[in-house]
Each structure stands twice: as C-alpha cells, then as structure tokens.
Protein backbone atom coordinates (compact mmCIF):
# COMPACT_ATOMS: atom_id res chain seq x y z
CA UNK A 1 55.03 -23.11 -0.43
CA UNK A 2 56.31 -24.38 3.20
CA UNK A 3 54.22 -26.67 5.14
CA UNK A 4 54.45 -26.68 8.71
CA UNK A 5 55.83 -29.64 11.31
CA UNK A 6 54.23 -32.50 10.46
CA UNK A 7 52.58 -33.96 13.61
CA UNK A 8 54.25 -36.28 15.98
CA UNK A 9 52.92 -40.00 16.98
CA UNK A 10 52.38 -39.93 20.78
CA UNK A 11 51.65 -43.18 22.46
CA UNK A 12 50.42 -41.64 25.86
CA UNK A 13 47.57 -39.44 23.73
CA UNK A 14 46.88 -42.73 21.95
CA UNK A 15 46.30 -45.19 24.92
CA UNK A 16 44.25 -42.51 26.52
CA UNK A 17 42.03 -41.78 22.94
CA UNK A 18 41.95 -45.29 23.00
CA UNK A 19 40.39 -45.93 26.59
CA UNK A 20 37.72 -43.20 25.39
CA UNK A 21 36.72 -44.91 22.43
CA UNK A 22 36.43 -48.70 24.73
CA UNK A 23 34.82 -46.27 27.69
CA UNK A 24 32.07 -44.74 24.76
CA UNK A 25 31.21 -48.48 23.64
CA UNK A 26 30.16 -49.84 27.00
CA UNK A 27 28.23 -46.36 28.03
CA UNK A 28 26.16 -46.65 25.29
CA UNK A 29 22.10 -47.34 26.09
CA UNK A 30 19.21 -46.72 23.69
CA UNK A 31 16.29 -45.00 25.03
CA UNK A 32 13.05 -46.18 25.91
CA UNK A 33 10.93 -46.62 22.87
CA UNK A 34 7.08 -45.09 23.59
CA UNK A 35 4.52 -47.74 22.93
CA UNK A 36 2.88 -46.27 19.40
CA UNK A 37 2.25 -48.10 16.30
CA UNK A 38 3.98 -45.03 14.60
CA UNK A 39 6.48 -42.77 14.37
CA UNK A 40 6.82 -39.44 12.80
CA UNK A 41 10.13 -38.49 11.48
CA UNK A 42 10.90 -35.84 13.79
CA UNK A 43 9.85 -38.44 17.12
CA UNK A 44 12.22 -40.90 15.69
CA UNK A 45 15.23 -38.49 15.28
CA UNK A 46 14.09 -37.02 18.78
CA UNK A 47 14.97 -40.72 20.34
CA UNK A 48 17.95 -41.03 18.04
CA UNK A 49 19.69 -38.30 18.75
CA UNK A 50 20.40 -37.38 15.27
CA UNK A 51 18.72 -34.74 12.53
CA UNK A 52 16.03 -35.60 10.33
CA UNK A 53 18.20 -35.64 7.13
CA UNK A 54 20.49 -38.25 8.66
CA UNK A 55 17.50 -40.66 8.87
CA UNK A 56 16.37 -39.88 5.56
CA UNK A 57 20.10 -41.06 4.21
CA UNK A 58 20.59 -44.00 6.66
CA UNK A 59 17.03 -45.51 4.30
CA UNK A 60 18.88 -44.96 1.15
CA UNK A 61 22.26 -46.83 2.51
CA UNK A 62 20.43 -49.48 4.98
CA UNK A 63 17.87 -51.98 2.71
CA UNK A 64 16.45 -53.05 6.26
CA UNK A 65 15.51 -49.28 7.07
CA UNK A 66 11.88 -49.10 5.53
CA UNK A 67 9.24 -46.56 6.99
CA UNK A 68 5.93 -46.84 5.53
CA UNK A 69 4.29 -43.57 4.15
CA UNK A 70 1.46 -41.72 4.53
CA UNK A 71 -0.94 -40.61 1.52
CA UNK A 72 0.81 -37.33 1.72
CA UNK A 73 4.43 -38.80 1.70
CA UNK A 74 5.32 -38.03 5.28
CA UNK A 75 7.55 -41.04 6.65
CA UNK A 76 5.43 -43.45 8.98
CA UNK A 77 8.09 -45.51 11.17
CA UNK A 78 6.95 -48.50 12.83
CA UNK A 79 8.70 -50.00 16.32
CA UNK A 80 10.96 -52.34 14.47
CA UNK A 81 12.22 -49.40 12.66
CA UNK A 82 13.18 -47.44 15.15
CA UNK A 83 14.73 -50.05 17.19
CA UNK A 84 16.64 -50.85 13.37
CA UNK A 85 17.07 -46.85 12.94
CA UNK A 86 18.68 -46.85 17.60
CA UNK A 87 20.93 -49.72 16.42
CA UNK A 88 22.50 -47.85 12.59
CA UNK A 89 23.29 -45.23 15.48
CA UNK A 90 24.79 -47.61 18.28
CA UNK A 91 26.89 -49.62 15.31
CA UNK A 92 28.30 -46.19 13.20
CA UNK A 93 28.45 -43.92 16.53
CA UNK A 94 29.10 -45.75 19.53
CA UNK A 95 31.02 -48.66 18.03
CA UNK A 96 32.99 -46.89 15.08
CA UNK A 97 31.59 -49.03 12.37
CA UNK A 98 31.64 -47.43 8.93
CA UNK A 99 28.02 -46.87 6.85
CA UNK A 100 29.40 -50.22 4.93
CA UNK A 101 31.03 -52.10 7.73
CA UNK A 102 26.51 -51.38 10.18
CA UNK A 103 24.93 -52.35 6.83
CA UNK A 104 27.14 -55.62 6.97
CA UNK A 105 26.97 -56.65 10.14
CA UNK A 106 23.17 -55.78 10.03
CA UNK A 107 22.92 -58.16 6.89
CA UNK A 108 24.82 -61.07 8.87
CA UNK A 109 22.56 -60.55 11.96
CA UNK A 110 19.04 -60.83 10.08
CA UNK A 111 21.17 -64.53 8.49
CA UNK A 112 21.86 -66.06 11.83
CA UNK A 113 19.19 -67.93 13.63
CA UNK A 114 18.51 -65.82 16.67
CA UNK A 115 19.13 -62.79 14.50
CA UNK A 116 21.76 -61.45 17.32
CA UNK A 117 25.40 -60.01 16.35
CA UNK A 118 27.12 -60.61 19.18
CA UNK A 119 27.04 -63.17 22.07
CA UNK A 120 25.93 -60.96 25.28
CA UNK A 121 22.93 -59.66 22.97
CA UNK A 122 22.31 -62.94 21.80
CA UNK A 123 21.30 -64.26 25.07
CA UNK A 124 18.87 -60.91 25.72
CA UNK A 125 17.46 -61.55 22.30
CA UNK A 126 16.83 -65.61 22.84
CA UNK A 127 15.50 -64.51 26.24
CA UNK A 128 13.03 -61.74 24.63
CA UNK A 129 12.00 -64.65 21.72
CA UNK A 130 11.21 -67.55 24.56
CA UNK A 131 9.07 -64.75 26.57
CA UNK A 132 7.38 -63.76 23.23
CA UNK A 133 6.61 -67.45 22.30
CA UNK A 134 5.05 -68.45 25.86
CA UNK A 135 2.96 -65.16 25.27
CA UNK A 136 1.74 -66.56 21.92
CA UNK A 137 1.15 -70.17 22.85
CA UNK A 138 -0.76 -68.63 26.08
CA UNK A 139 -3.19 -66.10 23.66
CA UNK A 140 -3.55 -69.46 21.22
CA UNK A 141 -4.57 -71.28 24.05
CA UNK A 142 -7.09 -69.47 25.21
CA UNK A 143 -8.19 -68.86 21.48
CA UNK A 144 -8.59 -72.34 21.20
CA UNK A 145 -10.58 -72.62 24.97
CA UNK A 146 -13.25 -70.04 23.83
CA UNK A 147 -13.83 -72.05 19.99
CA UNK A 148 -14.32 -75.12 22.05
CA UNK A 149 -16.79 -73.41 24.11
CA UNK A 150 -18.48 -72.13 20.68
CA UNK A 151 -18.62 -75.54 19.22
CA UNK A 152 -20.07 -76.94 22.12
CA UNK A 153 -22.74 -74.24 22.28
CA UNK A 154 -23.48 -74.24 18.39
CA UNK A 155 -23.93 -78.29 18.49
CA UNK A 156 -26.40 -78.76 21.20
CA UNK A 157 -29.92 -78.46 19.62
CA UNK A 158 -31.74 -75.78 20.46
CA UNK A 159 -35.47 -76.39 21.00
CA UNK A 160 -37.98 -73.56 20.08
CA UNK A 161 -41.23 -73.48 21.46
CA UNK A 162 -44.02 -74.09 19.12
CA UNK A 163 -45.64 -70.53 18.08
CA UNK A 164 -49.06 -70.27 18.38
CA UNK A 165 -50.32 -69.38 14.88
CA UNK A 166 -53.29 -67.00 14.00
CA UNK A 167 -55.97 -67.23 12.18
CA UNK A 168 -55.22 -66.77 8.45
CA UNK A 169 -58.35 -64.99 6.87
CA UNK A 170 -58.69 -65.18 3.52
CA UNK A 171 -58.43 -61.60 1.58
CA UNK A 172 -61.39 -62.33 -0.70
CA UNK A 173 -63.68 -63.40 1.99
CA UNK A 174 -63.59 -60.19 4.12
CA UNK A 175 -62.46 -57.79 1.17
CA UNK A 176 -59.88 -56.13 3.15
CA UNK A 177 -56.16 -56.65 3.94
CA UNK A 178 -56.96 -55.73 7.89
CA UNK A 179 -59.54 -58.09 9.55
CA UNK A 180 -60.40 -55.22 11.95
CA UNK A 181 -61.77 -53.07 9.18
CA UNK A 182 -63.64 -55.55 8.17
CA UNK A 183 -65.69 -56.52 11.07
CA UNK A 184 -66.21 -52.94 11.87
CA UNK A 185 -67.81 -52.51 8.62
C-alpha cells in the first residue's frame, strides 16, 4: 500500500491562515437579542446561527446552559440563556476555544467579581452593572416615596360622620318583619 507525498509546511499559507483566524476574532458581533421573557428553541438557534441539535448538546457539556421547560417538554430559554448560549458560540467559533477550554473559561468568568473574561469586556460589563444599579436604587426610591405617602395617609384619623339611625321596631309589637306591612294592615 503506497501513500502519497506527505504535505509540505508553508509559512506564507500559514501567516496568511493566521491573519484570518485574528481577522474572524475581531469581526465577530452577536445579534440583537428581541425583548421576550422566552425563547423557543428554534428562535434561539435562529439568533445563534447554529442547528437545534447543537443547542441541545452545548446543555449537556455547559452546567451554566439551563432552559426551563414547558409542561410538554419543549425547551423555554430565558435572556440570560441566550446571551450564555451567543457567547458558547463566540468562545468555540469565533475564538477557537475547544468545548472544554468555553466551559472553562465560562466557569472562571461566573468566579471573578465583575463576572467578565477579559479586560475590554470587563469595562462594558462594570459599565452595564453601574447603569443597572442606579436603575434599581431609582425604582427603590420611588418605592419607598409612594409607602411614605401610604403611611402618612393610613395614620391621619379619619373622621366619619355620625349616621343617623332609624327607628328600630320591635318584631313582636307590629307582627311583621317589614314595618310597611304592618301599618297598611
């Protein structure tokens, strides 16, 4: 059995293969995510880019990958799974990481403070965290504004006007529940 020429190294191929590969990491932007609550399996691999069965293995090799599910089993992804499912795809296809090497570098983002792997997206993602916190301490704010004006409304004493009362007629007197009947009678 011959085998043919075994293939040559050439450095000019490999610089330019190389310039693709830096070229394909920089190029790289997720899509906009819709503003749902959820996300069907086939909408998620729509934004993705990939098939249906490729999100189906990424949750059995990445823990962080959970969709809930419906009564009748179909997958329910929420926003932070998608933008977890956009980011498998941006560490295994745009940045060559392995299955093992994402699920790694996923695991050392969630340990680290700002939860960011890398310094440029750290500063987006400490940016994103301040706006979200001035958002909360605005809504809790106002939260507290309105129970302030409850408490002030449910302390002050509210005065009810005396009811005039009617005449109570006694049942055995008149023989019948309905004073009318009985002065017609």
């Amino acid at each position: 059995m011959e085998r043919g020429p075994l293939p040559r190294f050439d450095a000019a191929s490999s610089t330019i293969s190389m310039s693709n590969q830096l070229n394909r990491k920089q190029a790289y932007e997720a899509p906009a995510i819709p503003d749902r609550l959820y996300f069907k399996i086939g909408d998620v691999a729509r934004l993705c880019g990939v098939e249906t069965y490729v999100l189906r293995f990424w949750e059995s090799q990445f823990p962080q990958l959970k969709p809930n599910k419906s009564g009748t089993g179909q997958r329910l992804y929420r926003r932070r799974d998608v933008e977890m499912a956009l980011e498998i795809k941006r560490l295994v296809h745009a940045e060559g990481y392995t299955l093992l090497g994402a699920r790694q570098t996923l695991e050392q983002a969630q340990r680290r403070p700002n939860g960011s792997h890398d310094a440029k997206n750290g500063v987006a993602v400490a940016a994103d965290a301040g706006k979200r916190r001035d958002a909360v301490a605005a809504a809790i704010g106002h939260a507290r504004a309105e129970l302030r004006e409850l408490a002030g409304l449910l302390s002050t004493p509210v005065r009810q006007a005396a009811r005039p009362r009617g005449r109570v007629t006694a049942i055995a007197a008149s023989g019948s529940l309905f004073p009318s009947e009985s002065s017609a009678s």
